[in-house]
Protein backbone atom coordinates (compact mmCIF):
# COMPACT_ATOMS: atom_id res chain seq x y z
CA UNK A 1 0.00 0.00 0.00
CA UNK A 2 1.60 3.83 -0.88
CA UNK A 3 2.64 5.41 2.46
CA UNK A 4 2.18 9.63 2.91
CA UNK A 5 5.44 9.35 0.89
CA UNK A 6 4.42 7.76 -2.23
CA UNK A 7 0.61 9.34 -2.13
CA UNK A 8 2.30 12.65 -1.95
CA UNK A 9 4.20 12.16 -5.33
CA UNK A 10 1.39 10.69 -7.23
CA UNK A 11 -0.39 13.69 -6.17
CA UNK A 12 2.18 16.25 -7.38
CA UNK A 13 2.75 14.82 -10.33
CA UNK A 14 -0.80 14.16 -11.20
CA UNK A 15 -1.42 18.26 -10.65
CA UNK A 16 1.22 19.07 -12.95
CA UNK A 17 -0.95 16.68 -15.58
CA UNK A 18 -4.98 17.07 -15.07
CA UNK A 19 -5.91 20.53 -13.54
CA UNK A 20 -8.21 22.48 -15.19
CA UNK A 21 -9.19 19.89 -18.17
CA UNK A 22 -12.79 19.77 -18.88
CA UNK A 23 -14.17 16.13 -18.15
CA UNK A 24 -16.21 14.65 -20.94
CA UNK A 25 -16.94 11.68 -19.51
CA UNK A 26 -16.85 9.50 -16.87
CA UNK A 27 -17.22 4.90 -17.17
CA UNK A 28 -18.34 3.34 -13.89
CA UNK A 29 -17.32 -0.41 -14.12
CA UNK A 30 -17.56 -1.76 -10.48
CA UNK A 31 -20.18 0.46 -8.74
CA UNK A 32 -19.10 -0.73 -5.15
CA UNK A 33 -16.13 0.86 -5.74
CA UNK A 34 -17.91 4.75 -5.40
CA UNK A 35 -19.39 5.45 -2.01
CA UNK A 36 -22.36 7.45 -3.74
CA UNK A 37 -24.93 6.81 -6.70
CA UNK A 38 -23.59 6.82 -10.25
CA UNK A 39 -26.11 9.22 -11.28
CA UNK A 40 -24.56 12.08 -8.48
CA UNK A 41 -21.09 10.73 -8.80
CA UNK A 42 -21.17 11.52 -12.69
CA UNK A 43 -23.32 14.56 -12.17
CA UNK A 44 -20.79 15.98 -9.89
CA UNK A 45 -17.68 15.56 -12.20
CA UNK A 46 -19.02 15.34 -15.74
CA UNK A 47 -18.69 19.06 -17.53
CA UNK A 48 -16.04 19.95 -14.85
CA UNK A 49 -12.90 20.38 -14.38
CA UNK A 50 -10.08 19.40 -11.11
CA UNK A 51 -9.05 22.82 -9.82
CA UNK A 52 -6.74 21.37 -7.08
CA UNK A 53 -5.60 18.48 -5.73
CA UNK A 54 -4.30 18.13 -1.99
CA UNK A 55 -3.74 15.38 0.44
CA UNK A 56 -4.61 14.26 4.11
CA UNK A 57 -2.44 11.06 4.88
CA UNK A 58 -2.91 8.87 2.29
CA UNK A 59 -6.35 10.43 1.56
CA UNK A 60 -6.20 12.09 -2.27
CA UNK A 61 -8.78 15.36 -2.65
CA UNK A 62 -9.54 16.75 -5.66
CA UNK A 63 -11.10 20.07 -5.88
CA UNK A 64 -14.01 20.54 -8.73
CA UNK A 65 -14.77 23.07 -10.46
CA UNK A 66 -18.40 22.75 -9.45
CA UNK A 67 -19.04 24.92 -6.10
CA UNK A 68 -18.84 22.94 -2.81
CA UNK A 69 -18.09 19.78 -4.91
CA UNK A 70 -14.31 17.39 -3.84
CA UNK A 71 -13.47 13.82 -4.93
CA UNK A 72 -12.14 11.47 -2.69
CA UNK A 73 -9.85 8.55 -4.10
CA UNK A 74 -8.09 6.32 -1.76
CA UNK A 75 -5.62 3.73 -3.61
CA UNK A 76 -5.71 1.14 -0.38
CA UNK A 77 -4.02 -1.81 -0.87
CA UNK A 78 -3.86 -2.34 -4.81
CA UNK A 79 -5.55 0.97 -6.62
CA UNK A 80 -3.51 2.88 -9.24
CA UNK A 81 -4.04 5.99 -10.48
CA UNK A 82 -2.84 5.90 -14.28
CA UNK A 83 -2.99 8.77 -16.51
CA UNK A 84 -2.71 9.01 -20.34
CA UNK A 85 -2.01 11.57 -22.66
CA UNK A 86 -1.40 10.37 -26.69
CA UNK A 87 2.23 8.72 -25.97
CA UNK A 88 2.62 9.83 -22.50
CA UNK A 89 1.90 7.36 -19.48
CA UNK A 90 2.36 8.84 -15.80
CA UNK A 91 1.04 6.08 -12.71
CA UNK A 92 1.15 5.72 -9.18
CA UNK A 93 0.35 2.79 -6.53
CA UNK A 94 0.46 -0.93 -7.03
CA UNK A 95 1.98 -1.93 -10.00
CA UNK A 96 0.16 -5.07 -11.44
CA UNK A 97 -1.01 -5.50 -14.10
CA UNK A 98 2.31 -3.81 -15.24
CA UNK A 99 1.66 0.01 -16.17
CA UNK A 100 2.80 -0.81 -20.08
CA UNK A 101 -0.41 -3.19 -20.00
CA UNK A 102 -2.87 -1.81 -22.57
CA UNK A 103 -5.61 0.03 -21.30
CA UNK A 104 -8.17 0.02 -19.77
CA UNK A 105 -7.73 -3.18 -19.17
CA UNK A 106 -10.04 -5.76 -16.66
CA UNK A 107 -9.82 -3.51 -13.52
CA UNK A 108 -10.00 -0.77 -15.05
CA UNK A 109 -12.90 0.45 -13.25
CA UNK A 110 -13.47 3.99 -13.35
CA UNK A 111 -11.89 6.29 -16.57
CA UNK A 112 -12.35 9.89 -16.54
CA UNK A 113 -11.97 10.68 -20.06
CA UNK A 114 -10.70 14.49 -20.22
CA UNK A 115 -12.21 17.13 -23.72
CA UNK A 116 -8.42 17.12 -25.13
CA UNK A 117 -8.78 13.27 -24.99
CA UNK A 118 -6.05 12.48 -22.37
CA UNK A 119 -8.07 9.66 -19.76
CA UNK A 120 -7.28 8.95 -15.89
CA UNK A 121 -7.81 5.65 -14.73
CA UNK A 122 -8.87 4.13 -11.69
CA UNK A 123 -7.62 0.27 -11.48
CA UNK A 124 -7.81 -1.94 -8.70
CA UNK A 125 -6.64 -5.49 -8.72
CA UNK A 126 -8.70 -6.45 -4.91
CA UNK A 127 -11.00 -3.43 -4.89
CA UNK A 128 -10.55 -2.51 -1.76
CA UNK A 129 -9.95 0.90 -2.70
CA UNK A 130 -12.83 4.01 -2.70
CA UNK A 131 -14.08 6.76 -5.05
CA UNK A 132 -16.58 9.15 -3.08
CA UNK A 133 -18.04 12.68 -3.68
CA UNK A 134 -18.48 15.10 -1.03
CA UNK A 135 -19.13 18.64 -0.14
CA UNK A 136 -17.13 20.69 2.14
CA UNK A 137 -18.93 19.76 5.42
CA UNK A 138 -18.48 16.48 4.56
CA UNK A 139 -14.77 16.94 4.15
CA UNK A 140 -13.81 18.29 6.93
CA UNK A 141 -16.31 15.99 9.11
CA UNK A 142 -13.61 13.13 7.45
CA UNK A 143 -10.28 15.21 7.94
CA UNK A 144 -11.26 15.34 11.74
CA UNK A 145 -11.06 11.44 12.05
CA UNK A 146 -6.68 11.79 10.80
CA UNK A 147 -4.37 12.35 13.78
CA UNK A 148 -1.53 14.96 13.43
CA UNK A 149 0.83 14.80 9.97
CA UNK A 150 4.52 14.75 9.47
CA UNK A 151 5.49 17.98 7.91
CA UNK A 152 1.85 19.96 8.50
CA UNK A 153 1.63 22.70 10.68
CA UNK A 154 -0.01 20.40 13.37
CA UNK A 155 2.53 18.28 14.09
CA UNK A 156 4.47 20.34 16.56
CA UNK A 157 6.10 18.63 19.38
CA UNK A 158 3.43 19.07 21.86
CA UNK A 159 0.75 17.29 20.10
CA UNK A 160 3.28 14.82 19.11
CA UNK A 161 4.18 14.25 22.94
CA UNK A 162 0.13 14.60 23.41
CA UNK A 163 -0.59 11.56 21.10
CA UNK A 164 2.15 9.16 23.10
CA UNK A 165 2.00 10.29 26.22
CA UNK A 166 -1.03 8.61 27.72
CA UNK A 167 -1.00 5.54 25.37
CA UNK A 168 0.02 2.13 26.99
CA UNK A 169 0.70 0.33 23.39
CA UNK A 170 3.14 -0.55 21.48
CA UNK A 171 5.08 2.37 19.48
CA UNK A 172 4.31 0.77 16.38
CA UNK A 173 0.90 0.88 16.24
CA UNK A 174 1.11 4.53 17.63
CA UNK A 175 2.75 5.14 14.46
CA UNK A 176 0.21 3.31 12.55
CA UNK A 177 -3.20 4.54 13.83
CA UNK A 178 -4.54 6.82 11.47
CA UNK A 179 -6.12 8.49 14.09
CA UNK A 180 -3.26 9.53 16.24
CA UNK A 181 -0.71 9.93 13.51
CA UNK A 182 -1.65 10.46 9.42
CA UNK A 183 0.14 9.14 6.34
CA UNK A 184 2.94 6.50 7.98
CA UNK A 185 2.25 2.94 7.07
CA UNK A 186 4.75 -0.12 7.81
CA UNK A 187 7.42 0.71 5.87
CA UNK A 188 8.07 4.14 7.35
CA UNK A 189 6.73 2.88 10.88
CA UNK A 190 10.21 0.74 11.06
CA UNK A 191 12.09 3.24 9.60
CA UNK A 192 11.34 5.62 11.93
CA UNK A 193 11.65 3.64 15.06
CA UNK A 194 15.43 3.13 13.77
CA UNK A 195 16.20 6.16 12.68
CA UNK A 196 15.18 7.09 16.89
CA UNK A 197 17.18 3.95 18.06
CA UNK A 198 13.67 3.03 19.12
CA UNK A 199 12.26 -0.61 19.56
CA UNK A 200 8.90 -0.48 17.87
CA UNK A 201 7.67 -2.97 20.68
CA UNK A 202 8.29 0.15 23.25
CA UNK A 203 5.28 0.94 25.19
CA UNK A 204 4.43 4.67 23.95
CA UNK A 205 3.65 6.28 27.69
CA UNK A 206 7.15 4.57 28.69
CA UNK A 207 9.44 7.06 26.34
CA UNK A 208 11.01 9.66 28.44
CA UNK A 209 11.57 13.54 26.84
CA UNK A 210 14.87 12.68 25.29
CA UNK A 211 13.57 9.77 23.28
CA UNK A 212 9.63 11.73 22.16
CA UNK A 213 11.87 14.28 20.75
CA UNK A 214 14.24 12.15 19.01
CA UNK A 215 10.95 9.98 17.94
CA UNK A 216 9.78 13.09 16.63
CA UNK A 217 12.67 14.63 14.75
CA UNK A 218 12.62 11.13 13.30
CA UNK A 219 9.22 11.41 11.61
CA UNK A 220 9.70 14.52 9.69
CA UNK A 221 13.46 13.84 8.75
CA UNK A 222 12.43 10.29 7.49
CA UNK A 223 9.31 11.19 5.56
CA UNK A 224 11.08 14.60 4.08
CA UNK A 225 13.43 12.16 2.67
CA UNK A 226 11.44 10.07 1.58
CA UNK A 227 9.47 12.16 -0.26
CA UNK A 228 12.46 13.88 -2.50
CA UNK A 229 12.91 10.29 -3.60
CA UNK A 230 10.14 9.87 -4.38
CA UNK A 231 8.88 6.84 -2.07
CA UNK A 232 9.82 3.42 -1.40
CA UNK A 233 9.64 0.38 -3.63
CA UNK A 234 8.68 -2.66 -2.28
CA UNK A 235 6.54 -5.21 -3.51
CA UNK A 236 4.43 -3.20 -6.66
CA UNK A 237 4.92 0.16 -5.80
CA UNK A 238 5.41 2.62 -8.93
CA UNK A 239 5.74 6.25 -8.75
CA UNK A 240 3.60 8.90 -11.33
CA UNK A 241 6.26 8.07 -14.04
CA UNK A 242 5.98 4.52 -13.83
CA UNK A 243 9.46 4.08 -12.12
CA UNK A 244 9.84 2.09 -9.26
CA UNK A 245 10.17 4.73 -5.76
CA UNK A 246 14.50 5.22 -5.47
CA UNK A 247 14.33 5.19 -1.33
CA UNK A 248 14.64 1.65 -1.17
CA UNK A 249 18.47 1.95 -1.28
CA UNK A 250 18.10 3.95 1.51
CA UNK A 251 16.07 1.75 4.06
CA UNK A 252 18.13 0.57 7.07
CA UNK A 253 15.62 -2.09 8.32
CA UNK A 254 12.48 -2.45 6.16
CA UNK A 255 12.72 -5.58 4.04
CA UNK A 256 16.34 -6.51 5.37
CA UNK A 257 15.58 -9.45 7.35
CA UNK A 258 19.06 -11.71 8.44
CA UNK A 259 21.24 -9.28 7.18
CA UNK A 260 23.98 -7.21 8.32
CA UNK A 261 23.18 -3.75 10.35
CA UNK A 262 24.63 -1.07 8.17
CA UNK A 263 25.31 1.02 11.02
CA UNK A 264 26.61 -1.74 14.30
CA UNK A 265 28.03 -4.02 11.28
CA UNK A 266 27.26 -6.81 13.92
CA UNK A 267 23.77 -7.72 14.35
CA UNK A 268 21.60 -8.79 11.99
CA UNK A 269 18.21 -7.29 11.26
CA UNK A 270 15.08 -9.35 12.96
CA UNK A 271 11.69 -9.31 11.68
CA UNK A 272 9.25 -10.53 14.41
CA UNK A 273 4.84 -10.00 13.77
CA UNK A 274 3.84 -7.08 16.01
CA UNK A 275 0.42 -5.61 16.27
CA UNK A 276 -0.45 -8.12 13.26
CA UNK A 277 2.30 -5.94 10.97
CA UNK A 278 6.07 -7.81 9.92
CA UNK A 279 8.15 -5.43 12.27
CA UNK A 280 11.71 -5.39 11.00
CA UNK A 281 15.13 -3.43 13.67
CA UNK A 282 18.32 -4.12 14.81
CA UNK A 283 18.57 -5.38 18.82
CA UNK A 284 21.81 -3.54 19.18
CA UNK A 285 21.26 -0.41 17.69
CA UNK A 286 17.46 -0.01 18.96
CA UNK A 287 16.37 -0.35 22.78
């Protein structure tokens, strides 16, 4: 699944491609997959045009050009978001079927087909991804249910400390709650946790001031970098260009089972199953 990282390049990239383009048309193939009618759903974006495009966590919102009117996509587990424009291809999320597969194609199942005849795709291999229109109340009704953000004004080291302070959990699933803290996923979740000398199995409310604030620090400097490489790759993860994210050179535990710590050179990296996630550090550089 795209982490804050990865959701926040697709998005960039995809506002550099499909704002203000007049929709002509819009194909509903798997109507679970939008959380309204078809009739409003197409009524909302057909005529119009995408005037902005933001993010909350891994949350995409897309600003129409109809008053009061935003589209929700979340990619989940296997979406992609796959535009085309005559010989140009740009795609983000999971990457199967392979982005050079000719579309649409058999998930394929919503196309927004754009007046100059360039078309955005929505595929999803598992469909557990969503499509939903909403109005502004309705927005911000969802955007109260995300916890604080790496790199947003509201993640200041207060609300950070806040969010850990009275929770007697594992650090890991602090990390992962949507609710407490938006956009990290498993990937960064270990990442971070090293990058603090932090054992994700920590109880949150046991971390004393030195270690929140190193915690902390961790978050933004980890998902800042992440983001000017454009994300992670690991499993089927693609960026907007169809290349595969260039961070995974970078990741010290994530995926690195049995081998060698780059920074102790002397333990290897374990992977045990915590809070129902593969939870990857190193015993001796972590505590």
């Amino acid at each position: 699944m795209p982490e804050l990282p990865e959701v926040e390049t697709i998005r960039r990239d995809l506002v550099a491609n499909i704002l203000h383009k007049k929709i002509a048309k819009v194909t509903i193939g798997k109507n679970k997959l939008i959380k309204n009618s078809s009739a409003k759903f197409k009524q909302a974006i057909i005529g119009h045009k995408f005037t902005d495009i933001s993010r909350i966590g891994k949350l995409l919102i897309f600003a129409l050009s109809k008053k009061n009117t935003y589209l929700l996509i979340h990619l989940k587990m296997t979406g992609q978001l796959i535009y085309q424009s005559h010989h140009q291809t740009i795609a983000g999320g999971h990457n199967y079927p392979p982005i050079q597969t000719k579309l649409p194609n058999k998930y394929s199942h919503v196309i927004f087909e754009f007046e100059d005849h360039s078309t955005l795709f929505f595929n999803d291999q598992r469909q557990f991804g969503y499509l939903q229109i909403v109005d502004h109340q309705q927005l911000d009704s969802i955007k109260s249910q995300f916890g604080i953000e790496p790199l947003t004004k509201n993640f200041t080291f207060k609300n950070f400390r806040r969010v850990l302070s009275d929770k007697n959990t594992y650090l890991k699933n602090i990390l992962l709650n949507q609710k407490h803290i938006a956009g990290i996923g498993n990937i960064y979740a270990d990442e971070i946790c090293f990058a603090a000398n932090i054992l994700p199995q920590t109880r949150a409310n046991k971390l004393n001031n030195f270690q929140q604030k190193k915690l902390f620090q961790s978050c933004q400097k980890t998902i800042k970098k992440a983001i000017k490489h454009r994300g992670t790759t690991f499993q089927n993860y693609v960026d907007p260009q169809g290349q595969k994210g260039n961070y995974t050179e970078l990741l010290q535990v994530y995926g690195r089972e049995n081998q060698i710590c780059n920074i102790c050179q002397a333990n290897k990296i374990k992977k045990i199953k915590l809070v129902g996630r593969g939870t990857h550090f190193c015993a001796n550089c972590q505590k």
